[in-house]
Protein backbone atom coordinates (compact mmCIF):
# COMPACT_ATOMS: atom_id res chain seq x y z
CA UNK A 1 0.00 0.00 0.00
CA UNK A 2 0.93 3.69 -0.03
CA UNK A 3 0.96 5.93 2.48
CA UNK A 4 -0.94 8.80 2.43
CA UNK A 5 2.42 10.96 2.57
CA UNK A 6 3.90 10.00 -0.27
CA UNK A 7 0.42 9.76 -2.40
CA UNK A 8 0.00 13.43 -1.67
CA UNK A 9 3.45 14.14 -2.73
CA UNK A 10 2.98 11.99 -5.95
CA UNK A 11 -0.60 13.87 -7.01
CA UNK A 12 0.63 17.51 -6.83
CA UNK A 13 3.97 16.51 -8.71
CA UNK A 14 1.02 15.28 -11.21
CA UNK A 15 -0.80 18.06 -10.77
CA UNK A 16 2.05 21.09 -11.11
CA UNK A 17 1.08 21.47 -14.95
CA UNK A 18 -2.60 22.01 -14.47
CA UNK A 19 -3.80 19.03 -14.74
CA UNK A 20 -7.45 19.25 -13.05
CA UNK A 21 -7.80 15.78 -11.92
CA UNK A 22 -4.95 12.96 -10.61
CA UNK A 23 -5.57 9.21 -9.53
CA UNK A 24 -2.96 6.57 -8.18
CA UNK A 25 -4.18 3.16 -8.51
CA UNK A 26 -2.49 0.31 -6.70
CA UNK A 27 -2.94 -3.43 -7.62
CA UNK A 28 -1.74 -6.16 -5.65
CA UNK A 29 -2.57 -9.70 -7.21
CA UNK A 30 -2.20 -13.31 -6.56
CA UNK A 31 -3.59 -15.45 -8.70
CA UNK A 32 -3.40 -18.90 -9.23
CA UNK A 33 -4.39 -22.23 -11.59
CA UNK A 34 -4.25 -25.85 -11.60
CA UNK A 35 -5.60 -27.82 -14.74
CA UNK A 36 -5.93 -32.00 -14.95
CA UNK A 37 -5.81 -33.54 -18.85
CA UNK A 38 -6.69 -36.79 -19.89
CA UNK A 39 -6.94 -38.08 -16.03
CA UNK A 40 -3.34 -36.43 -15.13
CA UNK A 41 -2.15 -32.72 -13.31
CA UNK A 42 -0.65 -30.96 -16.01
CA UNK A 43 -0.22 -27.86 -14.45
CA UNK A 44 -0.37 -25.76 -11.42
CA UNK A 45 0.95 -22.01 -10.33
CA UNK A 46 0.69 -19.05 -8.55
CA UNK A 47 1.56 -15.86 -9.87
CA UNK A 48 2.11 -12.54 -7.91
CA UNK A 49 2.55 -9.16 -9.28
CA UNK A 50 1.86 -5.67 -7.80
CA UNK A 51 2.08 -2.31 -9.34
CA UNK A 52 0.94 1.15 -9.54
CA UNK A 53 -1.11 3.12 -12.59
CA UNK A 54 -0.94 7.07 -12.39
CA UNK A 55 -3.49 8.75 -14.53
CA UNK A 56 -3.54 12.50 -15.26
CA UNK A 57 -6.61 14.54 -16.52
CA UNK A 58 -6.77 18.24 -18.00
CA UNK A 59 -10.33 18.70 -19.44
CA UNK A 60 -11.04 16.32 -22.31
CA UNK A 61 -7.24 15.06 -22.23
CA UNK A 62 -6.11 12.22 -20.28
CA UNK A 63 -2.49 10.79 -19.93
CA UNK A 64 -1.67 7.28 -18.28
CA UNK A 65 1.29 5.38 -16.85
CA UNK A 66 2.33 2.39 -14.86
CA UNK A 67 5.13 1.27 -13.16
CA UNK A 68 6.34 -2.14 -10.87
CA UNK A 69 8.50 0.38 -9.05
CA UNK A 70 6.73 0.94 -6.27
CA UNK A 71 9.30 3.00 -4.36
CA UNK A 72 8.82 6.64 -3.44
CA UNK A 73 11.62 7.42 -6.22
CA UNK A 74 9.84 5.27 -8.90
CA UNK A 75 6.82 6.61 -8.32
CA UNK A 76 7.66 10.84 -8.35
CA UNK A 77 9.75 9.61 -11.39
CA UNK A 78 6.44 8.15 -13.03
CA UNK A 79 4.31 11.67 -11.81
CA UNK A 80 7.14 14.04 -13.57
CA UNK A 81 7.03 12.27 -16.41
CA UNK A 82 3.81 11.85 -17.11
CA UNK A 83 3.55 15.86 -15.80
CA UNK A 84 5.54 16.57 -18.61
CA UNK A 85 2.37 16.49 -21.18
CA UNK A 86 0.49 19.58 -19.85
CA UNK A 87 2.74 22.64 -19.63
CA UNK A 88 -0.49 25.18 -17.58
CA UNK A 89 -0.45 26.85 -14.63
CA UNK A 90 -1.61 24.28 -10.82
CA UNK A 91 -5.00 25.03 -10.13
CA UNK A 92 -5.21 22.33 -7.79
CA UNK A 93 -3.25 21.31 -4.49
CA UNK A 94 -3.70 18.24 -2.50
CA UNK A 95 -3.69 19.16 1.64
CA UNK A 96 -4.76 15.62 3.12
CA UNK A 97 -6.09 12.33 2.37
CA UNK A 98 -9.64 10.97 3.71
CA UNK A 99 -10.30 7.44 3.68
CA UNK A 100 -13.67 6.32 2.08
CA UNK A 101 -15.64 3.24 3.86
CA UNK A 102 -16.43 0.76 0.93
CA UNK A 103 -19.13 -1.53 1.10
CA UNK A 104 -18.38 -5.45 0.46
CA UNK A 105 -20.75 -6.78 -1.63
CA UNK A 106 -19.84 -10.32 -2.10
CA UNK A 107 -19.12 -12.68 0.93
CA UNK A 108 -16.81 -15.98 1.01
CA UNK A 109 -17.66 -19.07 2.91
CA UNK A 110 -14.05 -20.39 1.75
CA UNK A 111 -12.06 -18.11 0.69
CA UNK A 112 -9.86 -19.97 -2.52
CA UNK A 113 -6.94 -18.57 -1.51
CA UNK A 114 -6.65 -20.81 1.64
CA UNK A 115 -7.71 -24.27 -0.76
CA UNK A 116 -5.08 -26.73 -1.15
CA UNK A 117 -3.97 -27.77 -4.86
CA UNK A 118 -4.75 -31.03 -3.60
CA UNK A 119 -8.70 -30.16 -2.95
CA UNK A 120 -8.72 -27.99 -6.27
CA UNK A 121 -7.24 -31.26 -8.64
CA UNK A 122 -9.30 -33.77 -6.74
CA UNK A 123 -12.65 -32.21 -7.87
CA UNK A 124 -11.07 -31.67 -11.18
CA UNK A 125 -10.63 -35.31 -11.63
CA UNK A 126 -13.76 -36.29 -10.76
CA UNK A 127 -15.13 -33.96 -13.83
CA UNK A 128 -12.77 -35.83 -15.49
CA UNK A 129 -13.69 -38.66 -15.08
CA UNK A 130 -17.37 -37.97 -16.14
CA UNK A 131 -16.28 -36.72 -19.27
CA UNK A 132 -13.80 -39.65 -20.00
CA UNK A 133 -16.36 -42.38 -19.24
CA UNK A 134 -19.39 -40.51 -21.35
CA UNK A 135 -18.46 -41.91 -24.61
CA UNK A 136 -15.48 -43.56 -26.08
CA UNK A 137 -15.39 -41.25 -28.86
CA UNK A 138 -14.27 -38.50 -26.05
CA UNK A 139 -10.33 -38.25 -27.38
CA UNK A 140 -9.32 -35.91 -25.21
CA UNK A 141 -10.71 -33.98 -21.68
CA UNK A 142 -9.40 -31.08 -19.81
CA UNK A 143 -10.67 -29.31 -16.51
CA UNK A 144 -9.54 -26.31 -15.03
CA UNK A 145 -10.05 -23.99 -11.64
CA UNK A 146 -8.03 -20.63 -11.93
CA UNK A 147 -8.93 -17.79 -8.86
CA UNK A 148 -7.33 -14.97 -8.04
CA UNK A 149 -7.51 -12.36 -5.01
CA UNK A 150 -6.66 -8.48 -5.78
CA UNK A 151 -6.17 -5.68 -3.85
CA UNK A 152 -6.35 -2.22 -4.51
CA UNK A 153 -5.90 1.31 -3.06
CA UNK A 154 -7.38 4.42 -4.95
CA UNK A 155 -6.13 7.84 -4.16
CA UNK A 156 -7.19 11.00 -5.89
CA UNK A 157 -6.57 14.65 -5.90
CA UNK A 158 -9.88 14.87 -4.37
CA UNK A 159 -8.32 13.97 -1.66
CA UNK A 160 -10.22 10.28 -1.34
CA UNK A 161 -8.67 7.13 -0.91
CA UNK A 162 -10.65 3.39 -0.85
CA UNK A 163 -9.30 0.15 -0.22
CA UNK A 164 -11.15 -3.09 -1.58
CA UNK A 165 -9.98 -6.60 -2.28
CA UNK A 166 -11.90 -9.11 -4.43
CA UNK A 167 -11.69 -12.95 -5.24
CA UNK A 168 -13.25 -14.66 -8.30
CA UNK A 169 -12.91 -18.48 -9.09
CA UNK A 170 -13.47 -20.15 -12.33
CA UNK A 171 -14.37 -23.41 -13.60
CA UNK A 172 -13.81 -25.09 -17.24
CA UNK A 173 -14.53 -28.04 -18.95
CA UNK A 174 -12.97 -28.74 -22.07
CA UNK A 175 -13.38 -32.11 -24.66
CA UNK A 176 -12.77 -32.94 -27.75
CA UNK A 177 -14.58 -36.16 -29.73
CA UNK A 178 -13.51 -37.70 -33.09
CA UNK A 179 -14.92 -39.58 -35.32
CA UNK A 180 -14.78 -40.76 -38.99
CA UNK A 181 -12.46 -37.48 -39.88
CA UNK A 182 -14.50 -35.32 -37.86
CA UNK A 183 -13.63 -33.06 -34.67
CA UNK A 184 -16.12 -31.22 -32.05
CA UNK A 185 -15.52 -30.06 -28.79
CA UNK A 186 -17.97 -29.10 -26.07
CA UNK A 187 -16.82 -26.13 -23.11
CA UNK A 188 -18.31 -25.06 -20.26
CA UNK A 189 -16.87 -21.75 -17.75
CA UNK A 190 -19.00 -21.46 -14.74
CA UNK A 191 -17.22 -18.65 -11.85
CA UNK A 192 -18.34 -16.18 -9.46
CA UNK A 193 -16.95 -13.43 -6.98
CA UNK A 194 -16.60 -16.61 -4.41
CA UNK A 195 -15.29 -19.30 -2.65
CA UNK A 196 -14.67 -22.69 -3.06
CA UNK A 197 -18.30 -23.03 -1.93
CA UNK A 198 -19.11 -22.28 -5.46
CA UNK A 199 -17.91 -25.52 -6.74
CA UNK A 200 -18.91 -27.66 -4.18
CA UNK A 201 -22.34 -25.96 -2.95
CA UNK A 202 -23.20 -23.70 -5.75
CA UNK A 203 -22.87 -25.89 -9.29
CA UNK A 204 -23.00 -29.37 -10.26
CA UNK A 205 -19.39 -30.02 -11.20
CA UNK A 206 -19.91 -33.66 -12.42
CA UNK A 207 -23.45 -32.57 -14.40
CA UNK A 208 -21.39 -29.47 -15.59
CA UNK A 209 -18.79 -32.28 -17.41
CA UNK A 210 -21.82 -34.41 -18.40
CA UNK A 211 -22.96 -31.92 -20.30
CA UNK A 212 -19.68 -30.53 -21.83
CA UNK A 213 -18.94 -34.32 -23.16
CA UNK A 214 -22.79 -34.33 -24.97
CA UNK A 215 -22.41 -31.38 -26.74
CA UNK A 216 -19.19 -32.73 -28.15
CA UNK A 217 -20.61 -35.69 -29.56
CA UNK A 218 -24.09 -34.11 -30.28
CA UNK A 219 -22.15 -32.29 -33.15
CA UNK A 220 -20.24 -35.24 -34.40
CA UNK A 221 -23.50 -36.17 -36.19
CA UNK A 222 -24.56 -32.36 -37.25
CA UNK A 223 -24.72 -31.91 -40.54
CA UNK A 224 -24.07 -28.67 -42.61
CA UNK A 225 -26.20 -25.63 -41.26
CA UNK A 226 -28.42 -23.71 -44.22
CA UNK A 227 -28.22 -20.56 -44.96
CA UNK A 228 -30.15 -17.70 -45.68
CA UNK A 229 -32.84 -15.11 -43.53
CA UNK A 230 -34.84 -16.78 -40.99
CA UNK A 231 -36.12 -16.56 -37.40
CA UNK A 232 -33.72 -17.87 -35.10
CA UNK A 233 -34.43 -18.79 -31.60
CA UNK A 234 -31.57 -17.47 -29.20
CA UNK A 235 -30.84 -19.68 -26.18
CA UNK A 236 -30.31 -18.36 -22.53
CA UNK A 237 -27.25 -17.86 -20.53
CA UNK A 238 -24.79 -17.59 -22.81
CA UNK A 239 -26.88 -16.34 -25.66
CA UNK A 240 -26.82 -13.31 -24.30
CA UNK A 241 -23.16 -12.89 -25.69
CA UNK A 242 -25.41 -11.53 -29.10
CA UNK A 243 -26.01 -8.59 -26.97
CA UNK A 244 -23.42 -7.78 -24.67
CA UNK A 245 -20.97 -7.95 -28.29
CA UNK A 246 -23.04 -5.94 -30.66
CA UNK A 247 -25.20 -3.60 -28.32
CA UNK A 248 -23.41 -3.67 -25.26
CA UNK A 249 -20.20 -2.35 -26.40
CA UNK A 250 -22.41 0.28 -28.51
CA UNK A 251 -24.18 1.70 -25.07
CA UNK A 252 -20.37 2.32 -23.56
CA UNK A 253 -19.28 5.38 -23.22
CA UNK A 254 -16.17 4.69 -24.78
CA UNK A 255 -17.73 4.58 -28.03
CA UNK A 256 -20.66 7.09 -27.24
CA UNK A 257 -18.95 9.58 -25.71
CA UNK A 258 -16.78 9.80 -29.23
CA UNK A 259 -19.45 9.52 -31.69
CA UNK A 260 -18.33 6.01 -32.73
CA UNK A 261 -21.48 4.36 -31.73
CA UNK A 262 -24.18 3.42 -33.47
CA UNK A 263 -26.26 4.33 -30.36
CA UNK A 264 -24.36 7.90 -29.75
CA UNK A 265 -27.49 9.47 -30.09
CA UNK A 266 -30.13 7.52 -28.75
CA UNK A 267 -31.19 8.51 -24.99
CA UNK A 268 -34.70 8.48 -25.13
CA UNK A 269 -35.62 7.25 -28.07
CA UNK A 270 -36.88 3.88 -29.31
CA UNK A 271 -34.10 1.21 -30.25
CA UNK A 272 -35.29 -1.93 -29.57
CA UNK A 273 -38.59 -3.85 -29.13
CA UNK A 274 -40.59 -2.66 -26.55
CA UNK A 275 -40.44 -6.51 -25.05
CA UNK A 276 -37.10 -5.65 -24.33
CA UNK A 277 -35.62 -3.79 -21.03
CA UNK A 278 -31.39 -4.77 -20.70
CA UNK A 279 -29.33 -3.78 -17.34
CA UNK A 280 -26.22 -3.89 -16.72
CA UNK A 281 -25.79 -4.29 -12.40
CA UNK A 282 -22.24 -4.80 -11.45
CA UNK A 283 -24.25 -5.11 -7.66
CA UNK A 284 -25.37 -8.37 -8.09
CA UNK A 285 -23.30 -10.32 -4.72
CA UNK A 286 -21.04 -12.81 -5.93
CA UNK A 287 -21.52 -11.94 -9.50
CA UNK A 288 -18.63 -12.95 -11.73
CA UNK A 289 -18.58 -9.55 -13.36
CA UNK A 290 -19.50 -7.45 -9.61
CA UNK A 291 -17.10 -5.08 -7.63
CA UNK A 292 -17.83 -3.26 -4.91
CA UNK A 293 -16.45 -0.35 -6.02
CA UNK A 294 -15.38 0.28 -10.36
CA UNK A 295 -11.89 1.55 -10.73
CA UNK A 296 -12.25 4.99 -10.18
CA UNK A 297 -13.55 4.55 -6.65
CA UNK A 298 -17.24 4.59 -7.13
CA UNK A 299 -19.79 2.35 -5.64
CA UNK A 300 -21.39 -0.28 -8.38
CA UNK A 301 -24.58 0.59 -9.68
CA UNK A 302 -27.50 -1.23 -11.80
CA UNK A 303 -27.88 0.75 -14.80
CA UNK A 304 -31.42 -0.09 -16.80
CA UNK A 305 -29.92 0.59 -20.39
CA UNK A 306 -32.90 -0.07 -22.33
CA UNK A 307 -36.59 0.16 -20.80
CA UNK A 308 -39.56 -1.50 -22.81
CA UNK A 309 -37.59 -0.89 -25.91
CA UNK A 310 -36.45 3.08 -24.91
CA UNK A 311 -32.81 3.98 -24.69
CA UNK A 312 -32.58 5.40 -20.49
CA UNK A 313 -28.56 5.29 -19.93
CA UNK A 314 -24.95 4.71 -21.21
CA UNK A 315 -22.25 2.82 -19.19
CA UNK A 316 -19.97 6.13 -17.89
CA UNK A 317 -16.84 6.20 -16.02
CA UNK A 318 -15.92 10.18 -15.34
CA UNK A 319 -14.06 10.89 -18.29
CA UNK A 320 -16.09 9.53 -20.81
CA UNK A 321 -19.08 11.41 -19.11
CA UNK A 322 -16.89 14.77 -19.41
CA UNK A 323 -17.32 14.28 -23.42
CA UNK A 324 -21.09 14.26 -22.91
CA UNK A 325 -21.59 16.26 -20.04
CA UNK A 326 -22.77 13.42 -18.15
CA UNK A 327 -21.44 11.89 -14.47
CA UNK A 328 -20.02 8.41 -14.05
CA UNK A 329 -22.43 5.50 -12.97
CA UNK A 330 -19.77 3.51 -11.63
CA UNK A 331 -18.87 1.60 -14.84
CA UNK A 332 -15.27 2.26 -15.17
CA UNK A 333 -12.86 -0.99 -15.15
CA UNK A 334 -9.65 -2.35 -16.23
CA UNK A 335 -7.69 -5.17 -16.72
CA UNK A 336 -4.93 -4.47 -13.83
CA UNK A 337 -2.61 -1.34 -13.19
CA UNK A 338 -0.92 -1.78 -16.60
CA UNK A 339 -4.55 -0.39 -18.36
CA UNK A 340 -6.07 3.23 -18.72
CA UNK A 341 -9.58 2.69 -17.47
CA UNK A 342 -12.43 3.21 -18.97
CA UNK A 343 -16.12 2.83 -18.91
CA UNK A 344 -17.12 -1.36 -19.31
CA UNK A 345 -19.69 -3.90 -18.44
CA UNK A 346 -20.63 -5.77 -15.85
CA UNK A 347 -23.15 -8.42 -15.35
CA UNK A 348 -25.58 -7.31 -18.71
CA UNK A 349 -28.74 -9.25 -19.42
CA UNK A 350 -31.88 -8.79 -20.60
CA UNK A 351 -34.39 -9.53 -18.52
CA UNK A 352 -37.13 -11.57 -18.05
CA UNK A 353 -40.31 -11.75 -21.05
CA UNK A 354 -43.91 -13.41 -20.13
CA UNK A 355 -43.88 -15.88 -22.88
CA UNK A 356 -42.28 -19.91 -22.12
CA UNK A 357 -39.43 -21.15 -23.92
CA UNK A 358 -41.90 -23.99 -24.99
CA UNK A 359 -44.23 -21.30 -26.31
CA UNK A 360 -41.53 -19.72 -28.52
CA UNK A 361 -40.00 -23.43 -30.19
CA UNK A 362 -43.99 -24.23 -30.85
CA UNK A 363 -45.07 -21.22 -32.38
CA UNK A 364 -41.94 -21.37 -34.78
CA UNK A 365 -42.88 -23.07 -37.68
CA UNK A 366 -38.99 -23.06 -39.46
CA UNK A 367 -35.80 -21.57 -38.39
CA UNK A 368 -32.81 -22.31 -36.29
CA UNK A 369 -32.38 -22.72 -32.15
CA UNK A 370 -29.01 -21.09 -31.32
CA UNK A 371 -28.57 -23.26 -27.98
CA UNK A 372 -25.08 -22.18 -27.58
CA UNK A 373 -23.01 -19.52 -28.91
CA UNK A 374 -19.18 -19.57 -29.59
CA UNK A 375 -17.50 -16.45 -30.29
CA UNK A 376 -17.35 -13.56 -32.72
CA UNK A 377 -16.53 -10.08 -33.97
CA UNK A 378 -18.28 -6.75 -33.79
CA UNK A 379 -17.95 -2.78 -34.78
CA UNK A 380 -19.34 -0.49 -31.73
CA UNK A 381 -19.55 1.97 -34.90
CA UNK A 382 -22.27 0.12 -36.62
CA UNK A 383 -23.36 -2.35 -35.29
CA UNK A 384 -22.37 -5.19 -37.48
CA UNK A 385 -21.48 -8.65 -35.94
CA UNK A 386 -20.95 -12.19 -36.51
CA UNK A 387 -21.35 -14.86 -33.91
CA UNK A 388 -20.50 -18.80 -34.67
CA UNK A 389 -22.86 -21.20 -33.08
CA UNK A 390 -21.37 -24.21 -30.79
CA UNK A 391 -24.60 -26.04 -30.57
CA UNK A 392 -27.44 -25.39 -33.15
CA UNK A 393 -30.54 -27.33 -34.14
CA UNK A 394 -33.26 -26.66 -36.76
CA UNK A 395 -36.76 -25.83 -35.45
CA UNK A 396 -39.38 -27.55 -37.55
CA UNK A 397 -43.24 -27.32 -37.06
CA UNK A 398 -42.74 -26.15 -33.97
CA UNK A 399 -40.23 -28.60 -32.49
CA UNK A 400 -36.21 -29.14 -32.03
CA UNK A 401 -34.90 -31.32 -34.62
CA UNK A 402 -31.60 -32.59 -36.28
CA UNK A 403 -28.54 -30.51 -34.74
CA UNK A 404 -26.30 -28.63 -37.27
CA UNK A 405 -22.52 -27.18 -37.36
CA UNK A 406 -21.15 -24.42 -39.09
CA UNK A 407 -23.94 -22.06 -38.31
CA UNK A 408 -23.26 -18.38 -38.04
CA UNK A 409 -25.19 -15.18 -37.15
CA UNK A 410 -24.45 -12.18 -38.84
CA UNK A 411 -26.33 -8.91 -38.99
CA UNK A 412 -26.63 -5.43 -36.78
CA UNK A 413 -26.96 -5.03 -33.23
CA UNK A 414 -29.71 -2.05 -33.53
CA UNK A 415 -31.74 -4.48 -36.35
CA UNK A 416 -31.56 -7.65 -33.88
CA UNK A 417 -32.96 -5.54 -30.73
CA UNK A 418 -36.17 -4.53 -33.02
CA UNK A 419 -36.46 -7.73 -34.12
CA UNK A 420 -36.82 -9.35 -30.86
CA UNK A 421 -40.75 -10.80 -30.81
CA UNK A 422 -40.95 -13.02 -28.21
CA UNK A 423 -38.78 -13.35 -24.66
CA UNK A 424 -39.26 -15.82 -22.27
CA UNK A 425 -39.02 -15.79 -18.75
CA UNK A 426 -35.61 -18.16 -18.01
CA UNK A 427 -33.17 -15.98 -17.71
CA UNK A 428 -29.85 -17.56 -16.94
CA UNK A 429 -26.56 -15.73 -16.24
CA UNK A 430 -22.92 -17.46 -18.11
CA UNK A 431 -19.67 -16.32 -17.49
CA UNK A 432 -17.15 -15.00 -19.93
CA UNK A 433 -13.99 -12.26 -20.33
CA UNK A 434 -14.39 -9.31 -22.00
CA UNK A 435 -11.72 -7.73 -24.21
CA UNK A 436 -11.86 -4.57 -25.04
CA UNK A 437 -9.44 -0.85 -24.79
CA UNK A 438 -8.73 -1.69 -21.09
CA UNK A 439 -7.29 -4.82 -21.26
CA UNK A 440 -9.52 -8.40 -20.57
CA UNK A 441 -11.84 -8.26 -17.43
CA UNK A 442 -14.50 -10.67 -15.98
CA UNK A 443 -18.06 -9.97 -17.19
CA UNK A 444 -21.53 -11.79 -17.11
CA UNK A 445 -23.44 -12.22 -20.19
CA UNK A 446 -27.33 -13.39 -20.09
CA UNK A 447 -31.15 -13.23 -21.50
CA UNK A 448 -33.94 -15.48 -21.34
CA UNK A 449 -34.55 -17.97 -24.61
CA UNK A 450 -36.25 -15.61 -26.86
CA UNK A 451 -36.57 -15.08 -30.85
CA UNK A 452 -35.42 -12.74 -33.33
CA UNK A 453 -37.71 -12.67 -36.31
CA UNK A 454 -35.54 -12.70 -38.59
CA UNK A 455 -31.84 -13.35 -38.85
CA UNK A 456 -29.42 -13.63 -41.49
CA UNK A 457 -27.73 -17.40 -40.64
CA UNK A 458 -24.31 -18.11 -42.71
CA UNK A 459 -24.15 -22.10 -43.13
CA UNK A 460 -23.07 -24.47 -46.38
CA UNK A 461 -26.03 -26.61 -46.34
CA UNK A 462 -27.95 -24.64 -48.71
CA UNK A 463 -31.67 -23.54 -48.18
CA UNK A 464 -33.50 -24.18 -45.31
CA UNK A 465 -36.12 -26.90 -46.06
């Protein structure tokens, strides 16, 4: 940690060229990993690294460095330097340093940082196991826990400091089948913001691999997916990767706040269906994408993005919301210290619809059920996106049939959202990382099953029939 001493010395060095705003961010991180393949421990470490960020604002002009030189010299070296870029007259002087209480959100039965390797690999090998004796065709299994525990200390020069630490776990399944030529895998990534109780209390670890080794050698009998425009049924959980990619992005301010998003204009008027309301709540306790507190020191907030089809809100850390004349909802994140921060997402979903998933399949007469999506590419700046499919099937007369590979969804995230005509009311929540201008962070995706009118699917199986 620093001490308030030196962080007051390091600001006004930062501030001496009129800079109106300074922020030292400290990061302390241990993080670890085991993973078991084909029945054996192939790996296990811990990693520590700690560091310091120093971020300098003057209006709508921001400067950043980092540093693992955490000494008093190493740090007024990194403020000078970085001082160097404004050459105004100090408007602002730092006198004293108040501590800010922050509120824990998420609480650990277990914390993972006091399990044993030995605990970690001997779950792992019972999902192992499951996946190895599911079908002979199974050619190759791997299963995974990585957690880490971070620390950080926030000082500003307006004269606030917070402390908060944070521990996330993470599960994944991995397997491969084979067969006649042909190759699928199946992956599952369950974590939270907990403790070990989320493996042995919270999920199904065993089911979990179960499920990872079907969807493998479901697809080893898929044939080629059709192509063309047709309604296609978006699973939950996961699914909700669709938006989070090609809307999500668009509603942050790191786009809007530039007039590189599709959505930069849009508060208050009408961009989706009005079946559709999306939040993004990084308060959700023990939510794999949940802080107490976002990176620039501010609590967590839900943020209703879209209400019954109206754009409400953007995702704003403070110096995306100086672009727009807007104030920070507590959405600003990074990777670690090494990473300007910037406004990101949390836990995003859509929520809940009034129809069944039952109801949607039925009352779809021909299209495609996305059960599982894989991953893609999107432009904040239109919209456009693709998105491969890791489990598909075609819906005929109503019902799930025959399961198909190759299937991809292309088309625009502000099309899809007015397309949406029927949600149900499962909503699931699946866990993912989210890359983006400030480095890779832990996010939730999720939705209920619902359907998209029409979709443009990419396949080589020709027409749908």
């Amino acid at each position: 940690m620093i001490s308030k001493s030196l962080a007051i010395d390091v600001l006004n060095i930062g501030l001496s060229t009129g800079a109106d705003f300074a922020e030292i961010y400290y990061e302390e991180v241990n993080s670890s990993s085991v993973m078991v393949e084909n029945g054996k421990t192939e790996n296990a470490g811990i990693v520590q690294t700690t560091g310091v960020g120093i971020r300098l604002l003057n209006k709508l002009r921001s400067v950043y460095g980092y540093t693992n030189d955490i000494s008093k010299k190493g740090l007024i070296e990194l403020a000078n330097r970085l001082a160097q870029s404004f050459n105004d007259k100090r408007i602002i002087t730092v006198n004293k340093i108040e501590r800010v209480h922050v509120k824990n959100l998420s609480k650990l039965e277990k914390p993972l940082s006091e399990v044993s390797k030995e605990e970690k690999i001997a779950l792992l090998k019972k999902a192992d196991k499951v996946m190895g004796d599911y079908d002979k065709r199974i050619v190759r299994r791997q299963s995974g826990i990585s957690d880490y525990k971070k620390i950080v200390q926030i000082i500003n020069s307006k004269g606030k400091e917070y402390r908060d630490s944070k521990e996330r776990g993470r599960l994944f399944t991995m397997c491969v089948a084979s067969e006649d030529g042909k190759i699928e895998t199946g992956f599952s990534g369950p974590g939270a913001s907990k403790g070990f109780e989320f493996f042995t209390k919270d999920i199904d670890v065993e089911a979990i691999a179960k499920d990872t080794a079907r969807t493998a050698i479901v697809m080893l009998s898929a044939k080629d997916c059709p192509s063309g425009k047709m309604p296609v049924i978006l699973g939950n959980g996961f699914g909700g990767v669709i938006f989070h990619e090609a809307c999500g992005h668009s509603l942050e301010g790191t786009s809007v706040s530039k007039h590189l998003s599709v959505f930069s204009d849009s508060l208050g008027k009408q961009i989706a269906s009005p079946l559709v309301t999306a939040i993004d709540d990084g308060t959700i306790p023990n939510g794999w994408g949940s802080n107490n507190i976002d990176d620039e020191g501010h609590p967590t907030q839900k943020t209703i993005l879209i209400k019954d089809g109206i754009c409400t809100n953007f995702l704003l850390d403070d110096m995306t919301g100086r672009r727009i004349n807007m104030v920070g909802n507590g959405a600003c994140r990074r990777q670690s210290y090494a990473y300007e921060p910037t406004s990101r997402m949390s836990n995003t979903y859509i929520a809940n619809g009034t129809s069944t998933k039952d109801e949607i399949i039925k009352s779809t007469k021909l299209g495609l059920y996305a059960a599982s999506l894989g991953g893609g590419q999107v432009s904040p700046a239109t919209g456009e996106f693709n998105f491969a499919c890791n489990e598909a099937y075609i819906v005929r007369d109503g019902k799930i049939c025959e399961p198909v590979k190759g299937a991809t969804l292309i088309g625009r995230g502000d099309e899809v959202l007015l397309h949406i005509d029927m949600i149900a009311n499962d909503l699931e929540r699946a866990q993912g990382v989210c890359g983006s201008a400030s480095g890779n962070i832990p996010v939730d995706v999720g939705q209920p099953t619902l359907r998209v009118s029409e979709m443009t699917v990419g396949g080589t199986g020709g027409e749908l029939k």
